[in-house]
C-alpha atoms as a PDB file:
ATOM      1  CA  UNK A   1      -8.756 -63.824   1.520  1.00  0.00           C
ATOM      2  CA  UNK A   2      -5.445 -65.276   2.218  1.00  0.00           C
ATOM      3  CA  UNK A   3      -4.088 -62.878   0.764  1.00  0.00           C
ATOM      4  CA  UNK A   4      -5.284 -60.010   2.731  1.00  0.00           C
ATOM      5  CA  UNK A   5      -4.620 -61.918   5.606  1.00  0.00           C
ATOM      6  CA  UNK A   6      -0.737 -62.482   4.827  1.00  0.00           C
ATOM      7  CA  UNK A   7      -0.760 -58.540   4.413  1.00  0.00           C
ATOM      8  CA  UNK A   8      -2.116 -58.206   7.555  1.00  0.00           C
ATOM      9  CA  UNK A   9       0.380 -60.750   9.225  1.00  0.00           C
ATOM     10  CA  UNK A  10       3.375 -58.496   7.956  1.00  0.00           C
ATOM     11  CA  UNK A  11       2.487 -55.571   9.983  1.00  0.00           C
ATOM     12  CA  UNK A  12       2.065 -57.212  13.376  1.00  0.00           C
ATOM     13  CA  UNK A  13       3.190 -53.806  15.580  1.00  0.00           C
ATOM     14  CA  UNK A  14       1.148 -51.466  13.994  1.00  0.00           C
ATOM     15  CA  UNK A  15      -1.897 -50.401  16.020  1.00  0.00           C
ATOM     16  CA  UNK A  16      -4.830 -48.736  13.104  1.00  0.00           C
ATOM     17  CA  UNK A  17      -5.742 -46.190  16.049  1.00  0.00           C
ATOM     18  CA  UNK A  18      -7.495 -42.627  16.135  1.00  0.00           C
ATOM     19  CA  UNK A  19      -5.249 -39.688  15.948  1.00  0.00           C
ATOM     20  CA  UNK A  20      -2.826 -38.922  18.337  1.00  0.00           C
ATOM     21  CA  UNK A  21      -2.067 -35.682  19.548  1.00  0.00           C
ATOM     22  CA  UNK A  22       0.777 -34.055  21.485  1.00  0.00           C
ATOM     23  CA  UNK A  23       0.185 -31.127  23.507  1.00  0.00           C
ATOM     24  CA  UNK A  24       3.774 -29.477  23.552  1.00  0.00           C
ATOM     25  CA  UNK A  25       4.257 -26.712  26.358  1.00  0.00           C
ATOM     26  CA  UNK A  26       7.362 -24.809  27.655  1.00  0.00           C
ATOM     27  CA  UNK A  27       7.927 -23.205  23.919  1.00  0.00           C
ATOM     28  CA  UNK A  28       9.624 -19.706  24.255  1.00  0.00           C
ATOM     29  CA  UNK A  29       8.940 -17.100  21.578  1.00  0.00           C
ATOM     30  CA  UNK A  30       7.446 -17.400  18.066  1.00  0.00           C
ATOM     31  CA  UNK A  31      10.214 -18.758  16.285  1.00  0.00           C
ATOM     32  CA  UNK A  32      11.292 -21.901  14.785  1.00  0.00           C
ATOM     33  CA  UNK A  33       9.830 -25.451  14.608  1.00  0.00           C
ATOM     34  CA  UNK A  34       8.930 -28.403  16.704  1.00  0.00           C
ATOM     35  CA  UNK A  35      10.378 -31.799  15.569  1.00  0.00           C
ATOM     36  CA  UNK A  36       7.771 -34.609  16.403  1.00  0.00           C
ATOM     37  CA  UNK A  37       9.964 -38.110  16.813  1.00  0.00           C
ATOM     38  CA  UNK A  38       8.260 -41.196  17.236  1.00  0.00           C
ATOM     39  CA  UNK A  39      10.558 -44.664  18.366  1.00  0.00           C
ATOM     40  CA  UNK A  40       9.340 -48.029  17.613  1.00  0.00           C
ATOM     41  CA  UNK A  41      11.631 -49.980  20.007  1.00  0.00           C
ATOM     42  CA  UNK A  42      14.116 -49.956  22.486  1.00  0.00           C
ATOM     43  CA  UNK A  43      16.705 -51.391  19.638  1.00  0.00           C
ATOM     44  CA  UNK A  44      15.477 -48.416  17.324  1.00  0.00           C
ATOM     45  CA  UNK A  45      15.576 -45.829  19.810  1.00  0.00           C
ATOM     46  CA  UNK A  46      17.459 -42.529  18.962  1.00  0.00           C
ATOM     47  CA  UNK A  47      18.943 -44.790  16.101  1.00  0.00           C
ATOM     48  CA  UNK A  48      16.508 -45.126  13.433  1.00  0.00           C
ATOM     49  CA  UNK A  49      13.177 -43.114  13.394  1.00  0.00           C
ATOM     50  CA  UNK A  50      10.090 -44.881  13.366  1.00  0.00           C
ATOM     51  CA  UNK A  51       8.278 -41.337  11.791  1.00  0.00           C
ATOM     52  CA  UNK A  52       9.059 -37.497  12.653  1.00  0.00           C
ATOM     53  CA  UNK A  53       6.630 -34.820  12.157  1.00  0.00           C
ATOM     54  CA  UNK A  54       7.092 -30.947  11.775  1.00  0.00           C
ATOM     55  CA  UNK A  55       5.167 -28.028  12.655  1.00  0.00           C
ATOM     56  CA  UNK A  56       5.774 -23.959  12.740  1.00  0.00           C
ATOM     57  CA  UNK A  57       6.076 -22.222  15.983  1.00  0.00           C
ATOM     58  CA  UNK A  58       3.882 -19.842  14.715  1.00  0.00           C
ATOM     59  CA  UNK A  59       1.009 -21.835  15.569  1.00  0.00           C
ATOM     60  CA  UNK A  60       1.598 -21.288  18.893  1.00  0.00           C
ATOM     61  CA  UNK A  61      -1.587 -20.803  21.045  1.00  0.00           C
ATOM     62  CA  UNK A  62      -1.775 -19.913  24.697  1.00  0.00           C
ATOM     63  CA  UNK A  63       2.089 -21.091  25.322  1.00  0.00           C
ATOM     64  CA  UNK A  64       1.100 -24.376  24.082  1.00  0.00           C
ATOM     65  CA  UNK A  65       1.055 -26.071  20.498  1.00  0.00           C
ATOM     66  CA  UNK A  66      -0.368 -29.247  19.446  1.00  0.00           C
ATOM     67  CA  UNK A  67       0.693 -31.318  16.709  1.00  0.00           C
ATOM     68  CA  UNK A  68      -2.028 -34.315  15.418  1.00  0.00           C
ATOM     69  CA  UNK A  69       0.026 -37.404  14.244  1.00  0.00           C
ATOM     70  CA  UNK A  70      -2.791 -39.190  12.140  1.00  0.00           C
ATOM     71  CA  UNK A  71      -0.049 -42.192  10.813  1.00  0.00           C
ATOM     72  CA  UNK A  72      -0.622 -45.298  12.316  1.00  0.00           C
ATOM     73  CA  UNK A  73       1.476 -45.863  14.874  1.00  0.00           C
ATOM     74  CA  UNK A  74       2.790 -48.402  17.311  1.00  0.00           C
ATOM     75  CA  UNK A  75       1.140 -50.212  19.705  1.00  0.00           C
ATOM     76  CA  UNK A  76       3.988 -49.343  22.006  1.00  0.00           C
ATOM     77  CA  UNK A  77       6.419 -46.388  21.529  1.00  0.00           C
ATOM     78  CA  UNK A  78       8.448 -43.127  22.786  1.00  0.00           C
ATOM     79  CA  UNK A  79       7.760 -39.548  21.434  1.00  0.00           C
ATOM     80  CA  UNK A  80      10.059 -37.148  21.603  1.00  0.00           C
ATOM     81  CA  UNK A  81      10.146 -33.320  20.827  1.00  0.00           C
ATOM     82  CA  UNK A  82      12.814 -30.773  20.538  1.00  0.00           C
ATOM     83  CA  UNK A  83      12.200 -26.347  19.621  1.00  0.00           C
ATOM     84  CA  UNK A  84      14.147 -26.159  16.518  1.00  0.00           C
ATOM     85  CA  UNK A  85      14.656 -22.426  17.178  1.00  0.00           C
ATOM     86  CA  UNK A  86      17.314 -22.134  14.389  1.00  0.00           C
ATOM     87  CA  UNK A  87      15.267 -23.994  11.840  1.00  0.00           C
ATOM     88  CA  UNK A  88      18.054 -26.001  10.779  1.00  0.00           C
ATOM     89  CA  UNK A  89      16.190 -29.876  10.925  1.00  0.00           C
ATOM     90  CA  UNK A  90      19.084 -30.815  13.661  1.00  0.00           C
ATOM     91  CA  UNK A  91      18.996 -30.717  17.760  1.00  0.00           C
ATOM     92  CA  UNK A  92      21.830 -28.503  18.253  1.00  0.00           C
ATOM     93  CA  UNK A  93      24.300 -29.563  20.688  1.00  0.00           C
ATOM     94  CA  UNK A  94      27.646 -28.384  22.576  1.00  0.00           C
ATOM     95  CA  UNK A  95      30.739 -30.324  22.446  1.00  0.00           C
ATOM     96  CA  UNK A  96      29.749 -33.363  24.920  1.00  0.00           C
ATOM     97  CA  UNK A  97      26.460 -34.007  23.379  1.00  0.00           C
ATOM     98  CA  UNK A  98      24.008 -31.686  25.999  1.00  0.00           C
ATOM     99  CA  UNK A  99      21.224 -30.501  23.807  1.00  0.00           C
ATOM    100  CA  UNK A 100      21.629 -26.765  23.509  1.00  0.00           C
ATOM    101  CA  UNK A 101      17.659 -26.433  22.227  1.00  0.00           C
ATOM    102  CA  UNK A 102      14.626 -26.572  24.016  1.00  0.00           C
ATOM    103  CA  UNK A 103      13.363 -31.545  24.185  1.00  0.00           C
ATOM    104  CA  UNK A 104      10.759 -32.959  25.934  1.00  0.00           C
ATOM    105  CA  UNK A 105       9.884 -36.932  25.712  1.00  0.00           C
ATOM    106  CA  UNK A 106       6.597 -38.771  26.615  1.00  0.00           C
ATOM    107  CA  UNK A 107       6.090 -39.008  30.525  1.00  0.00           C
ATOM    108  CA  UNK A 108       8.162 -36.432  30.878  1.00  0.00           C
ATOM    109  CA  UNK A 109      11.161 -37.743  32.096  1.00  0.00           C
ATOM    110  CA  UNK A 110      14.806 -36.900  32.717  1.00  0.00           C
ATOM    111  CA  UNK A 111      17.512 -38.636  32.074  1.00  0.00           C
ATOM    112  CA  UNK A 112      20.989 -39.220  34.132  1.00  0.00           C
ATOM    113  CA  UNK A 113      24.005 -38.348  32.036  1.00  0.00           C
ATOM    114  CA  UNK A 114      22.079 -38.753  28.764  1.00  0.00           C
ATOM    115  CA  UNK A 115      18.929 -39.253  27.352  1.00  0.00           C
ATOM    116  CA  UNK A 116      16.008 -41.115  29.152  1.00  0.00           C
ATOM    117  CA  UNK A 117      16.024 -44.983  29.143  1.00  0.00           C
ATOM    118  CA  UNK A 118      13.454 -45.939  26.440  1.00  0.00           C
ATOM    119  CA  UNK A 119      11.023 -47.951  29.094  1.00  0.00           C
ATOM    120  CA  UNK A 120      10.678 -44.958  31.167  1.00  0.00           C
ATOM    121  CA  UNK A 121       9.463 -42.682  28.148  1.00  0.00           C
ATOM    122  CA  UNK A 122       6.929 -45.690  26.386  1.00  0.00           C
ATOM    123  CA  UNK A 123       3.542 -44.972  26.083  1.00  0.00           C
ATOM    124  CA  UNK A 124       0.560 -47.732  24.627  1.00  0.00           C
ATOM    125  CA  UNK A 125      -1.213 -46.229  21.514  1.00  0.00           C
ATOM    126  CA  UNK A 126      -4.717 -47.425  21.875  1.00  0.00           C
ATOM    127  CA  UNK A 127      -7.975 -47.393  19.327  1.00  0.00           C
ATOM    128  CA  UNK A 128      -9.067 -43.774  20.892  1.00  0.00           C
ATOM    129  CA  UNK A 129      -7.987 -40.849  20.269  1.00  0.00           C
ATOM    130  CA  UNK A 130      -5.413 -39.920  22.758  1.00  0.00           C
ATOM    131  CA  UNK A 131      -3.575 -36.825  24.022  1.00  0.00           C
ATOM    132  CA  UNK A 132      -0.437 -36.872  25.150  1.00  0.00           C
ATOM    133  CA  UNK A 133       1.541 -33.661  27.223  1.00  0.00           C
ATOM    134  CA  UNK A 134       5.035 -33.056  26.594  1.00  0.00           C
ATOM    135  CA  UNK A 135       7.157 -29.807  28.354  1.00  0.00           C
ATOM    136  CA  UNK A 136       9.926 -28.977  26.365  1.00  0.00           C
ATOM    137  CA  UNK A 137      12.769 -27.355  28.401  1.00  0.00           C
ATOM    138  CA  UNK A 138      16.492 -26.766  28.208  1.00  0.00           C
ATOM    139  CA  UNK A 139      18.774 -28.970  29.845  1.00  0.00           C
END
């Protein structure tokens, strides 16, 4: 028993929830990939990946696509989504860092000369299953 409950004590931020899903609109054509990101923390955040997903384009239904994260997750965290329309695993950017492909973050919001400030964009993962909406669009 104390074992199991040591286990326990060494995952303190993970929440054993339902599956989440992310309803991704704003995707242009049939090509290419989505690229699922989800952020632990504010210290973590567009540093070191908490978990990424992938899914085809082709999957594509009604303008919309939804990709089912079934990991445990967070209790708190930011998702983030980008149209990989080259298929290369990378958000493509110009020569000052503005994405040149299609991102989207939870809450959809913008951000002012860069990306969006983690506490804007964090969403609580709860027991239920849970839907999220995220537009992708160019910037």
């Amino acid at each position: 028993m104390k074992y199991c409950i040591y286990l326990l004590s060494l995952f303190p931020f993970i929440t054993f929830a339902a599956d989440v899903h992310i309803d991704i609109t704003g995707v242009n054509g049939g090509v290419g990939q989505i690229i699922v990101s989800v952020w632990d923390s504010e210290d973590n955040y567009l540093n070191r990946v908490f978990m990424t997903k992938v899914a085809l384009v082709n999957d594509l239904n009604n303008d919309k696509i939804r990709v089912t994260l079934t990991e445990p997750l967070p209790e708190k965290c930011v998702i983030n989504v980008f149209h990989d329309i080259n298929m290369n695993g990378e958000l493509d950017t110009n020569w000052i860092g503005i994405p040149n492909e299609p991102v989207g973050i939870t809450n959809n919001v913008k951000g002012r000369f860069g990306p969006p400030e983690y506490a804007d964009a964090e969403v609580k993962i709860s027991w239920a299953e849970q839907v999220f909406d995220i537009h992708v669009e160019g910037i």
